[in-house]
C-alpha atoms as a PDB file:
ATOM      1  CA  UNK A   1      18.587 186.525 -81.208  1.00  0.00           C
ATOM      2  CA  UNK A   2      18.020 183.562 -83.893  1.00  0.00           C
ATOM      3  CA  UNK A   3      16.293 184.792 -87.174  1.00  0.00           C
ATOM      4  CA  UNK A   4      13.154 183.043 -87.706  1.00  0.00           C
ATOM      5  CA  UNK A   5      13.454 180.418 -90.309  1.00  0.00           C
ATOM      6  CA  UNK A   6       9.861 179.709 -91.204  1.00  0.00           C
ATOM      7  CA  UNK A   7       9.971 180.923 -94.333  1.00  0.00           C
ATOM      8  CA  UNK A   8       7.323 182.151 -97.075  1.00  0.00           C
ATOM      9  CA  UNK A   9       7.612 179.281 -99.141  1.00  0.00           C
ATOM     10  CA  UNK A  10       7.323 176.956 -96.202  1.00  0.00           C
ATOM     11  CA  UNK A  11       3.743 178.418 -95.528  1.00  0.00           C
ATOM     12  CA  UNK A  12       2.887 178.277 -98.961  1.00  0.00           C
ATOM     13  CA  UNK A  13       3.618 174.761 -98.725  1.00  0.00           C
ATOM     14  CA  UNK A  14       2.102 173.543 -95.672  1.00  0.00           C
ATOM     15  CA  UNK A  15      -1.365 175.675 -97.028  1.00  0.00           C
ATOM     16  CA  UNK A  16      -1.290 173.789-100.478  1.00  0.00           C
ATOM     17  CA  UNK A  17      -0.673 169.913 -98.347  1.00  0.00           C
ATOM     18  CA  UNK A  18      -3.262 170.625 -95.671  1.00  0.00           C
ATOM     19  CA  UNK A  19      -5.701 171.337 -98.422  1.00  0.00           C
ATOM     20  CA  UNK A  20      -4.561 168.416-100.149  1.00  0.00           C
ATOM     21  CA  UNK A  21      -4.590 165.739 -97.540  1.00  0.00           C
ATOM     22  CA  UNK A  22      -8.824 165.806 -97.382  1.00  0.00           C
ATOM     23  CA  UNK A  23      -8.655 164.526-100.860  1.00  0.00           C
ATOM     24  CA  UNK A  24      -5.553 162.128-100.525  1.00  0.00           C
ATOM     25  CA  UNK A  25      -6.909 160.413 -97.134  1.00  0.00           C
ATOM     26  CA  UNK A  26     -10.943 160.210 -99.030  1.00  0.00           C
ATOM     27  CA  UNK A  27      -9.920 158.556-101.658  1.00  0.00           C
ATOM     28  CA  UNK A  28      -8.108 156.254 -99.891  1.00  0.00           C
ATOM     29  CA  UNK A  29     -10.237 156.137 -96.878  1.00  0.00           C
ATOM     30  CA  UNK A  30     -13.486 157.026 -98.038  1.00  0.00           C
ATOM     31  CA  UNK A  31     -16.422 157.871 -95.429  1.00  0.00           C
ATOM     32  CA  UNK A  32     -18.493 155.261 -94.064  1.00  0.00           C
ATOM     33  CA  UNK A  33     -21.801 157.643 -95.205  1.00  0.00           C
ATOM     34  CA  UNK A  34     -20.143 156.763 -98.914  1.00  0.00           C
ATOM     35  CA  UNK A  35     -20.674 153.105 -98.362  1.00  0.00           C
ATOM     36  CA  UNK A  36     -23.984 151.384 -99.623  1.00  0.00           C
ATOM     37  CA  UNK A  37     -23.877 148.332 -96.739  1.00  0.00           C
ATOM     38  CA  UNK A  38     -24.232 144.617 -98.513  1.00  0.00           C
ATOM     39  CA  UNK A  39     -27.934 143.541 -97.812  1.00  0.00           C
ATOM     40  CA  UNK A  40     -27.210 140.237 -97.509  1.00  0.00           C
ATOM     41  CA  UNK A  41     -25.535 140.775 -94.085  1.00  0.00           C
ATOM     42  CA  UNK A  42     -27.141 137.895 -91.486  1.00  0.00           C
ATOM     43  CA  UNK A  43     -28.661 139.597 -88.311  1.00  0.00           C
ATOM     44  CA  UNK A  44     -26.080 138.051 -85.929  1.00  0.00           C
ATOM     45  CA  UNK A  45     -23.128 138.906 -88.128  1.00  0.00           C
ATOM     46  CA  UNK A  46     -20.005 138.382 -87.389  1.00  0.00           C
ATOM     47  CA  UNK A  47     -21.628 136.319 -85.099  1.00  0.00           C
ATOM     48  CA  UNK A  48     -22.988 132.430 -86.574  1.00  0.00           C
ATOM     49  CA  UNK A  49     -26.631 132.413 -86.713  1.00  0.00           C
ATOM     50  CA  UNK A  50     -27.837 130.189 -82.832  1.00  0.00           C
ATOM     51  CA  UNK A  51     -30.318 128.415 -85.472  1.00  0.00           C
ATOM     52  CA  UNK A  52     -27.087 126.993 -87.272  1.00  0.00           C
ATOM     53  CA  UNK A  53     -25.499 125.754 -84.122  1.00  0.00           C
ATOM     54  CA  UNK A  54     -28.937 124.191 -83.090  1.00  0.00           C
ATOM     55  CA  UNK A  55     -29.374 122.582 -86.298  1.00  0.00           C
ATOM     56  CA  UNK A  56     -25.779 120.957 -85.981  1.00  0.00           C
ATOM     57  CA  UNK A  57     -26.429 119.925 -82.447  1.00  0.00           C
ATOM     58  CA  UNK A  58     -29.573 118.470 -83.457  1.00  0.00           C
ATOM     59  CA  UNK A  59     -28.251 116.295 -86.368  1.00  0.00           C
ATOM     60  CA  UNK A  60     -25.260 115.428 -84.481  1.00  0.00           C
ATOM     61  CA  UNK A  61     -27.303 113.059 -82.553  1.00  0.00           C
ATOM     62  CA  UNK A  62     -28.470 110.554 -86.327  1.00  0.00           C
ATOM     63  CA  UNK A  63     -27.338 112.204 -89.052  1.00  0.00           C
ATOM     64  CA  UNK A  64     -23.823 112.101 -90.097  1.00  0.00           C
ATOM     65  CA  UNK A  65     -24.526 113.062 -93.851  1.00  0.00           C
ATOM     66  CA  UNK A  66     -26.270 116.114 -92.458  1.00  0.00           C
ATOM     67  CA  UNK A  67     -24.116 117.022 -90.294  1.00  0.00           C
ATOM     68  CA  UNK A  68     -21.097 117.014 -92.493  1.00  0.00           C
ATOM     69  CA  UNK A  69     -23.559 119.404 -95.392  1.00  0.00           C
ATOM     70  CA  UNK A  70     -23.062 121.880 -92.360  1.00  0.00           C
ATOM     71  CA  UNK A  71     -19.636 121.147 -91.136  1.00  0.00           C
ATOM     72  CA  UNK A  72     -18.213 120.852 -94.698  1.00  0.00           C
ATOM     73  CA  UNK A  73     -18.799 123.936 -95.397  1.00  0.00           C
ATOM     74  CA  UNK A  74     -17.614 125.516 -91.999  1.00  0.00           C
ATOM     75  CA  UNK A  75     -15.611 123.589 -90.400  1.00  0.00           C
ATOM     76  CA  UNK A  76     -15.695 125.917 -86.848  1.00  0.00           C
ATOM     77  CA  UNK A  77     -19.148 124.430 -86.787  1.00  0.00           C
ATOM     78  CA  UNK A  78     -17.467 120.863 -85.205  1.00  0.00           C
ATOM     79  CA  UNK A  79     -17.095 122.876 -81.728  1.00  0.00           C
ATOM     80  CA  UNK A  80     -20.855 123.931 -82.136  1.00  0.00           C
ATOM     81  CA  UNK A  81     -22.580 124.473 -78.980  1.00  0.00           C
ATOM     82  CA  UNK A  82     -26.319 124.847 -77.959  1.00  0.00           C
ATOM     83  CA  UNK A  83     -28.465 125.122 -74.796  1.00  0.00           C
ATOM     84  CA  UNK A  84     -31.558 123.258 -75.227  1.00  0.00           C
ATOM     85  CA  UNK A  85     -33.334 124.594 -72.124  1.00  0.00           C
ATOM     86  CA  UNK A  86     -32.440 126.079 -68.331  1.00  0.00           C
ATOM     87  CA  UNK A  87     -28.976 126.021 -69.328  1.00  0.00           C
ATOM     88  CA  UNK A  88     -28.341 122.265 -70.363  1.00  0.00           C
ATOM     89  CA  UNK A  89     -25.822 122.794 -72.969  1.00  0.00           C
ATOM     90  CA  UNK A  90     -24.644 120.380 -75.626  1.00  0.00           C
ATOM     91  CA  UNK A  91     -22.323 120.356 -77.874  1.00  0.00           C
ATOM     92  CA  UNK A  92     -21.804 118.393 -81.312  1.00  0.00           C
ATOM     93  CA  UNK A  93     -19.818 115.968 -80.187  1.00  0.00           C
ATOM     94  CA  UNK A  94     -21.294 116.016 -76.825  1.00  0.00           C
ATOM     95  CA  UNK A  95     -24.762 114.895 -78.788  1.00  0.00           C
ATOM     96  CA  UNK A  96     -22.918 112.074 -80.759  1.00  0.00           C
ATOM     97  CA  UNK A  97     -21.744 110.620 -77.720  1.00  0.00           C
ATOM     98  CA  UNK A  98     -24.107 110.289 -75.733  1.00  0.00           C
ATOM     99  CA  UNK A  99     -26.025 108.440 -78.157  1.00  0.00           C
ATOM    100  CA  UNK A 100     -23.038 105.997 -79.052  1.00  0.00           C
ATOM    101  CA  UNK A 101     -22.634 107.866 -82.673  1.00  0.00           C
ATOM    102  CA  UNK A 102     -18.998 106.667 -83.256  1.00  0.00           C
ATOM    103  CA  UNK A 103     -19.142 107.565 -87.055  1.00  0.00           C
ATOM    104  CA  UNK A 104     -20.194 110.886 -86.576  1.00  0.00           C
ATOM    105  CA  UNK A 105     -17.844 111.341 -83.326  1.00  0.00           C
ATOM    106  CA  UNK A 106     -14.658 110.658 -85.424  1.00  0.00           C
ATOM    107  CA  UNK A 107     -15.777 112.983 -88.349  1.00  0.00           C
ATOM    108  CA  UNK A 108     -15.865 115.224 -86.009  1.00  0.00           C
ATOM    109  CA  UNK A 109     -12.733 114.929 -83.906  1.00  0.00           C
ATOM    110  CA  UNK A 110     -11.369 114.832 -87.826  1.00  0.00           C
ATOM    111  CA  UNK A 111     -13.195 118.235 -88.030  1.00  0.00           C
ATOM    112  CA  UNK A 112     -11.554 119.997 -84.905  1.00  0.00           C
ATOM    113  CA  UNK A 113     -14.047 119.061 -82.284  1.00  0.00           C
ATOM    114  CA  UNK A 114     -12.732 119.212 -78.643  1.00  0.00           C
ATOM    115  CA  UNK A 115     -13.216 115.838 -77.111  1.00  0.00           C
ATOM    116  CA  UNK A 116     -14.138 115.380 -73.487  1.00  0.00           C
ATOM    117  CA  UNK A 117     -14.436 112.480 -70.834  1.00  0.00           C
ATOM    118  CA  UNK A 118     -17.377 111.788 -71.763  1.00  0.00           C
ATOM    119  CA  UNK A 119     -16.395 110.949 -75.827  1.00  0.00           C
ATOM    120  CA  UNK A 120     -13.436 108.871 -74.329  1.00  0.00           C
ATOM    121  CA  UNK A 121     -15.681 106.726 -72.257  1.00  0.00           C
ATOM    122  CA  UNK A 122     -18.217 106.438 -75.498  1.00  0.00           C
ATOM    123  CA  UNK A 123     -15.231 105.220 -77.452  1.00  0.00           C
ATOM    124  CA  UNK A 124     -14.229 103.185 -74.612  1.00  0.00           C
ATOM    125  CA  UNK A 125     -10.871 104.686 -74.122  1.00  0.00           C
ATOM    126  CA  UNK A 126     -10.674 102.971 -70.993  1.00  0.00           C
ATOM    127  CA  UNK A 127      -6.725 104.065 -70.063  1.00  0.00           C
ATOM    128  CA  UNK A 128      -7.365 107.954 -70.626  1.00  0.00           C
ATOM    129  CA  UNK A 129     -10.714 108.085 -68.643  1.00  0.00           C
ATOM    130  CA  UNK A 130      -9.237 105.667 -65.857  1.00  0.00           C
ATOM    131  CA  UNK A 131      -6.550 107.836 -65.884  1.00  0.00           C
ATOM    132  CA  UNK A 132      -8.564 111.092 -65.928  1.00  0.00           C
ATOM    133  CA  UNK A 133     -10.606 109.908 -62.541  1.00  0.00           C
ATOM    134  CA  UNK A 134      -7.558 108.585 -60.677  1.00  0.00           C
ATOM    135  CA  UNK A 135      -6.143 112.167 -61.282  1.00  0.00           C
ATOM    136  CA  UNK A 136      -9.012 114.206 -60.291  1.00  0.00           C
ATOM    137  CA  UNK A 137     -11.391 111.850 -58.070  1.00  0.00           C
ATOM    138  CA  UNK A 138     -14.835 112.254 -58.382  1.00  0.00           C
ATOM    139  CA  UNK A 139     -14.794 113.284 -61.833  1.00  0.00           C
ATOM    140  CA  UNK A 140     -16.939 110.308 -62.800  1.00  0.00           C
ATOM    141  CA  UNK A 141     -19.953 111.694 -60.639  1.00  0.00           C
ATOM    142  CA  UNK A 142     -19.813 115.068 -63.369  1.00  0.00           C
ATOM    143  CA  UNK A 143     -22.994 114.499 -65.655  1.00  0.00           C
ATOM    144  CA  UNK A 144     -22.814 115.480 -68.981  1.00  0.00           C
ATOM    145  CA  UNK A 145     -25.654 116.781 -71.717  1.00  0.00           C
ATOM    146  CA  UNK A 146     -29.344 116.034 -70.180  1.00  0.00           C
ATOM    147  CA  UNK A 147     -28.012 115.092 -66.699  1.00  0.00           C
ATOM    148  CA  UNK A 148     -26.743 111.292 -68.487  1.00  0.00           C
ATOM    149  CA  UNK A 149     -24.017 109.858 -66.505  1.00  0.00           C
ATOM    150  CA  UNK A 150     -20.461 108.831 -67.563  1.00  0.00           C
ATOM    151  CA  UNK A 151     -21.459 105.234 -67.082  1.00  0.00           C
ATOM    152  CA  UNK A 152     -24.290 105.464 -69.660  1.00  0.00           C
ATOM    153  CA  UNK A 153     -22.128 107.210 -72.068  1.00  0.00           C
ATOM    154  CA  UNK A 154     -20.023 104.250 -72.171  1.00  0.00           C
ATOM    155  CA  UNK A 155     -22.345 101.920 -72.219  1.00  0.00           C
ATOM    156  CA  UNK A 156     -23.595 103.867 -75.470  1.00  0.00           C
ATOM    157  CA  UNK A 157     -20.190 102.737 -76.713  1.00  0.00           C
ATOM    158  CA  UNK A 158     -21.877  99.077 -77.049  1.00  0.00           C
ATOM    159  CA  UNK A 159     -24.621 100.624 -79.603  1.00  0.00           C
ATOM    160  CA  UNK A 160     -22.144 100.186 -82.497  1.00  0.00           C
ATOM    161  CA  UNK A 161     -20.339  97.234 -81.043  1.00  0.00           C
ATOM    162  CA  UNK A 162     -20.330  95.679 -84.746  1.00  0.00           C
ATOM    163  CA  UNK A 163     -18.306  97.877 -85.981  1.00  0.00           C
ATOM    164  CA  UNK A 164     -15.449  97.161 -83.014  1.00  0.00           C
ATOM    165  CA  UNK A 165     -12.312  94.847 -83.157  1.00  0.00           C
ATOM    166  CA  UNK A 166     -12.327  92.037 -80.747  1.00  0.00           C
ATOM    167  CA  UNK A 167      -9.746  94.645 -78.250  1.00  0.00           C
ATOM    168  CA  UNK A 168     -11.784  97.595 -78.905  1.00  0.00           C
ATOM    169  CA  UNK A 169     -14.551  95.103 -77.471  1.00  0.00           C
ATOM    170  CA  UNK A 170     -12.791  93.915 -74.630  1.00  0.00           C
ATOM    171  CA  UNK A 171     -11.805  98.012 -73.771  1.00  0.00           C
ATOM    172  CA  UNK A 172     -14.994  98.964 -73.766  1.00  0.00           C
ATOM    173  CA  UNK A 173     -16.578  96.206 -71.356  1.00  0.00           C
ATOM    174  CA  UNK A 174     -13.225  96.936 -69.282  1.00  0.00           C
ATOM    175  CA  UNK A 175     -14.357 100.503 -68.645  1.00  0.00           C
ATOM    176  CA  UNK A 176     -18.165  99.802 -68.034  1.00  0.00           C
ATOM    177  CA  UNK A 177     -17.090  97.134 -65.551  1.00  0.00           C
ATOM    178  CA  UNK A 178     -14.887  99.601 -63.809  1.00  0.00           C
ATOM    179  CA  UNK A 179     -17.051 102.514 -63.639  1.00  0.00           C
ATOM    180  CA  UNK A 180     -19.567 100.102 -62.053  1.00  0.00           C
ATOM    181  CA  UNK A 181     -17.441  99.264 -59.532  1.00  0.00           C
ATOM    182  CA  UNK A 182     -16.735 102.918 -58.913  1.00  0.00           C
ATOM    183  CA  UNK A 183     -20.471 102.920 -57.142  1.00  0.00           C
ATOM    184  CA  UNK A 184     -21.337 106.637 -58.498  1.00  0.00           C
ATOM    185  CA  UNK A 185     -20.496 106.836 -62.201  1.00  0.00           C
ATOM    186  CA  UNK A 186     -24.093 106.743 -63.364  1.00  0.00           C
ATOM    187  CA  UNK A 187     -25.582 109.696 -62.055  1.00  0.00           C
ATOM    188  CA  UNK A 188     -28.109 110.369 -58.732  1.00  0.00           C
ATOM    189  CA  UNK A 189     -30.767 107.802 -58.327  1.00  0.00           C
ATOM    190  CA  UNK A 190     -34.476 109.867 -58.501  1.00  0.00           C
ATOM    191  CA  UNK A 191     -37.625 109.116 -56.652  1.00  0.00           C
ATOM    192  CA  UNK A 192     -39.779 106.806 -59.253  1.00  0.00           C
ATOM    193  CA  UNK A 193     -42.984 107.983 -60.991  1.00  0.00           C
ATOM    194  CA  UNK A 194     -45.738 105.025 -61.230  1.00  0.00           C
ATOM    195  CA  UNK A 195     -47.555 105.725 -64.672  1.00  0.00           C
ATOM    196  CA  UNK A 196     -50.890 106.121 -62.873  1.00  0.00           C
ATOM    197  CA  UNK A 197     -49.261 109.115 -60.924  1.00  0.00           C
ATOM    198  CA  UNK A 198     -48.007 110.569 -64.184  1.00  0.00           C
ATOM    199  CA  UNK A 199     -51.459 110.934 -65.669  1.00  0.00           C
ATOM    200  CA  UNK A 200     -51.882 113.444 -63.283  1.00  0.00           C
ATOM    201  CA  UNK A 201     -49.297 115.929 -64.028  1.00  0.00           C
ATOM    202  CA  UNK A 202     -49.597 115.507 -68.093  1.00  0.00           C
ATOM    203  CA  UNK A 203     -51.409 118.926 -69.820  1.00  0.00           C
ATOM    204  CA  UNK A 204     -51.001 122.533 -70.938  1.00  0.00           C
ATOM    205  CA  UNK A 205     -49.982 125.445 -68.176  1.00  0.00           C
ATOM    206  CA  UNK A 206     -50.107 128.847 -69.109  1.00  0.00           C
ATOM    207  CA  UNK A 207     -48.204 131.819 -67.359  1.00  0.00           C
ATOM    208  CA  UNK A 208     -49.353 134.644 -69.903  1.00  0.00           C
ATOM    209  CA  UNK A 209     -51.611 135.728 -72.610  1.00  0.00           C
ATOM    210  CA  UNK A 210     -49.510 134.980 -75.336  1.00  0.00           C
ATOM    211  CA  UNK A 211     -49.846 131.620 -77.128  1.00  0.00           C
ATOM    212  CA  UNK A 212     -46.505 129.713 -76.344  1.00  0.00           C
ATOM    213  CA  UNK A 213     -46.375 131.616 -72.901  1.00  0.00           C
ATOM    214  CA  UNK A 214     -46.562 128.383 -71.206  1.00  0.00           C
ATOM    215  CA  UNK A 215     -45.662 124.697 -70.664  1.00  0.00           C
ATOM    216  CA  UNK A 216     -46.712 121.353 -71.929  1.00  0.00           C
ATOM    217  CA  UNK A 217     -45.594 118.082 -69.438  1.00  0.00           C
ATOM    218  CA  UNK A 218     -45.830 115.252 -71.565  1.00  0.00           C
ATOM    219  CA  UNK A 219     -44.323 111.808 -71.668  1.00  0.00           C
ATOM    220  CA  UNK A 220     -41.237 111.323 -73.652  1.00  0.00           C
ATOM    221  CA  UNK A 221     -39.405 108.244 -75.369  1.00  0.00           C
ATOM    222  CA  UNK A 222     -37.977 107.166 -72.343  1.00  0.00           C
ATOM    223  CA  UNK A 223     -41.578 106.624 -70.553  1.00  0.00           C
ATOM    224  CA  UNK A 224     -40.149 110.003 -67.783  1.00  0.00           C
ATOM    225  CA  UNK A 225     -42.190 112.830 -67.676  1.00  0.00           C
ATOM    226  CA  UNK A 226     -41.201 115.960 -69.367  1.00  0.00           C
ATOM    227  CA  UNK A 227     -41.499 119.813 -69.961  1.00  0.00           C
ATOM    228  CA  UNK A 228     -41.665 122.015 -72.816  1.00  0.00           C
ATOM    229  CA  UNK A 229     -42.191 125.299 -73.822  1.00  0.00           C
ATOM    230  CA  UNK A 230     -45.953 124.762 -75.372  1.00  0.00           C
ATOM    231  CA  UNK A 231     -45.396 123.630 -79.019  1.00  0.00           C
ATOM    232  CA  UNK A 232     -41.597 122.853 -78.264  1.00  0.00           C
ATOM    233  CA  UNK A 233     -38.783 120.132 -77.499  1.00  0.00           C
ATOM    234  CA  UNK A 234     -38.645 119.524 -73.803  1.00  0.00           C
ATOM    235  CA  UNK A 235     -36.237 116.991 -71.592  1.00  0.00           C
ATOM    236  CA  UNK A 236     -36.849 115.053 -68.373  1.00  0.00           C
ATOM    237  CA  UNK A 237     -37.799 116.241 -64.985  1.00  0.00           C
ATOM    238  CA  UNK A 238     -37.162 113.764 -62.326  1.00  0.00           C
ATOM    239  CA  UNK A 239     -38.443 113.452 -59.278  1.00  0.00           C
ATOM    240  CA  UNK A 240     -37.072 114.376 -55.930  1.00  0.00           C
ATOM    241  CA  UNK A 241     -39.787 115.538 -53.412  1.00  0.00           C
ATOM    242  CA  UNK A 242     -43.279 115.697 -53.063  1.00  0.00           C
ATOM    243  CA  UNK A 243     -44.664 116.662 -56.404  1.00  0.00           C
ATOM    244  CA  UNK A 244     -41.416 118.506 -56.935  1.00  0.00           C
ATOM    245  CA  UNK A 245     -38.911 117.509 -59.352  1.00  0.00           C
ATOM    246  CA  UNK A 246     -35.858 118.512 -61.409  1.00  0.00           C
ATOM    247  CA  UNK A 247     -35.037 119.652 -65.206  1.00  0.00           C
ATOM    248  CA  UNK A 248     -32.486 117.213 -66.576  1.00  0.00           C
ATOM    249  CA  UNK A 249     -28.897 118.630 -67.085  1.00  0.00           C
ATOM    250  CA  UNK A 250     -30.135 121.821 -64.552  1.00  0.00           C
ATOM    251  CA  UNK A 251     -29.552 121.054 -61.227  1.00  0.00           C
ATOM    252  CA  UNK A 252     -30.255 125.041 -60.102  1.00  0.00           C
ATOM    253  CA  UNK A 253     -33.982 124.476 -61.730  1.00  0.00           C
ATOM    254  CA  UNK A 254     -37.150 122.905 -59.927  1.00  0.00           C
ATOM    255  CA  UNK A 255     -41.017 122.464 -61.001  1.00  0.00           C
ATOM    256  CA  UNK A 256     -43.242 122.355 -58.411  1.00  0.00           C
ATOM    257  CA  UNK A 257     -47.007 121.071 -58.906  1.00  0.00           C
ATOM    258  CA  UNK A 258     -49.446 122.400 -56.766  1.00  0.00           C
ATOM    259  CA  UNK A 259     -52.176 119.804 -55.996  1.00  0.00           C
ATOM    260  CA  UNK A 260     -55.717 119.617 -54.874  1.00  0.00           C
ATOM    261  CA  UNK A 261     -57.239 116.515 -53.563  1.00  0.00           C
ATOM    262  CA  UNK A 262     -55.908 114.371 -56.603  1.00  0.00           C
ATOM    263  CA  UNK A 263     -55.987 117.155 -59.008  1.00  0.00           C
ATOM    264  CA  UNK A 264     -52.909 119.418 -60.163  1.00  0.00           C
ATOM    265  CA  UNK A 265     -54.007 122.498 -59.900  1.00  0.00           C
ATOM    266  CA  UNK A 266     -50.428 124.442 -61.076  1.00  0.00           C
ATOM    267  CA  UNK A 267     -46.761 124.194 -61.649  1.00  0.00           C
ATOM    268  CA  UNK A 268     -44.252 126.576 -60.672  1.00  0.00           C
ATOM    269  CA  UNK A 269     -40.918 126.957 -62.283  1.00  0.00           C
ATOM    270  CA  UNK A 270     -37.959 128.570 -60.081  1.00  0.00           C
ATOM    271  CA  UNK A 271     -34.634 128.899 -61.074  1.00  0.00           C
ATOM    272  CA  UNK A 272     -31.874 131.062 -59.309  1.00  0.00           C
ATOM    273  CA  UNK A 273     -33.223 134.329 -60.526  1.00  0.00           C
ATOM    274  CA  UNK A 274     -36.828 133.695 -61.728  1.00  0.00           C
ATOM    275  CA  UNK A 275     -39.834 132.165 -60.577  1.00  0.00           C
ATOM    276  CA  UNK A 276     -42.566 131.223 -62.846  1.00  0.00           C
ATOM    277  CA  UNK A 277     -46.349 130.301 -61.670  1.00  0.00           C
ATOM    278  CA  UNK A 278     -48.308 128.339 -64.952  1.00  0.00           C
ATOM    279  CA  UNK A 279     -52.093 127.597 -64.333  1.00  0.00           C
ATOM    280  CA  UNK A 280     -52.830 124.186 -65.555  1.00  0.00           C
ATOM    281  CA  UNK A 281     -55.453 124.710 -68.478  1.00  0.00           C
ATOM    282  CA  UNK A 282     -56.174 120.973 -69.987  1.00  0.00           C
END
């Protein structure tokens, strides 16, 4: 029979380490309850702050000096992304191109920004989008931020035209022309709203007691009806039944109007899980 060999000293030993390894493993470790937390720690850390990404969006669209104080500084902010409303998302660069912002489109691709079909067809990169539909047909019917069309996105590549060399002129036209030929590049075509019928939907709707629980239909810059949240930034709604229409960019979402006689009495909003009634109020 083999002798035990854990000896007295060994015990001795492992009593003094175990006692000794709460200190070692606190001072190297120490416990979280220890810690005094920083208290200038943002509330959606580690996560950017939405009102950041909105405010690059936003400025992405006429302000290249503001949007490089912001991108500067974080360069990660050049993929920025931001859903304005229903789920019509926009990115940076998606907001610079659809607006024909070249200068602020190649700071920033410089910055990291991921480029799409519809920044190609802005620049007028008429090889690589020609390319891209001839691979995957029926790519040129996919609308981009706001519901606007690949067609109109290059045709925003004319804004800066004075800027272009005489080939980076000719490219351009080359890839409007073709896209035109192509019979659906600029989007579906939507019932049209007279502006004596638009008078009729324009006002405040309320859905609850609270003071922005509601809508506003107004008329925007480009003479089409739209809806906001009451005090907020709305986009289009276009028409495509009887008093019904659609949000731009959100082909799942519909507003209906509910009308009396010539009067619109209330608009519903539905959307794939949600339906909202809003009393017209003024």
């Amino acid at each position: 029979m083999k002798k035990n060999k854990f000896s007295r000293r060994s015990a001795v030993k492992g009593v003094f380490l175990g006692s000794c390894f709460p200190l070692l493993t606190s001072s190297i470790y120490p416990e979280i309850s220890d810690r005094s937390a920083p208290k200038n720690i943002p509330d959606h850390f580690p996560n950017i702050d939405p009102e950041i990404a909105a405010e690059v969006v936003g400025k992405s669209h006429s302000n290249l000096e503001g949007v490089k104080a912001l991108v500067d500084k974080r360069p990660e902010l050049a993929r920025a992304t931001w859903e304005w409303r229903f789920g019509d998302w926009e990115s940076a660069i998606g907001a610079a191109s659809h607006v024909g912002r070249r200068d602020i489109v190649h700071y920033l691709l410089e910055k990291g920004a991921r480029p799409t079909i519809f920044t190609f067809a802005m620049l007028g990169v008429y090889p690589v989008v020609k390319a891209l539909i001839e691979y995957f047909p029926g790519i040129q019917t996919t609308l981009g931020p706001h519901g606007i069309s690949l067609l109109r996105h290059a045709q925003a590549g004319l804004r800066m035209k004075d800027t272009l060399s005489a080939k980076q002129l000719d490219m351009q036209k080359q890839l409007i022309e073709h896209l035109e030929s192509l019979g659906d590049a600029n989007g579906p075509v939507y019932e049209s709203v007279s502006e004596k019928d638009q008078q009729k939907y324009l006002g405040d709707y309320k859905y609850g007691p609270g003071a922005k629980d509601g809508f506003t239909v107004k008329i925007n810059m480009q003479k089409l009806l739209s809806l906001a949240p009451i005090g907020g930034f709305g986009g289009s709604i276009y028409k495509i039944g009887e008093h019904l229409f659609t949000y731009n960019g959100a082909p799942s979402v519909t507003i209906s109007f509910t009308v009396e006689g010539d009067a619109v009495q209330s608009l519903t909003v539905t959307e794939p899980d949600l339906r909202i009634k809003a009393d017209k109020i003024s």
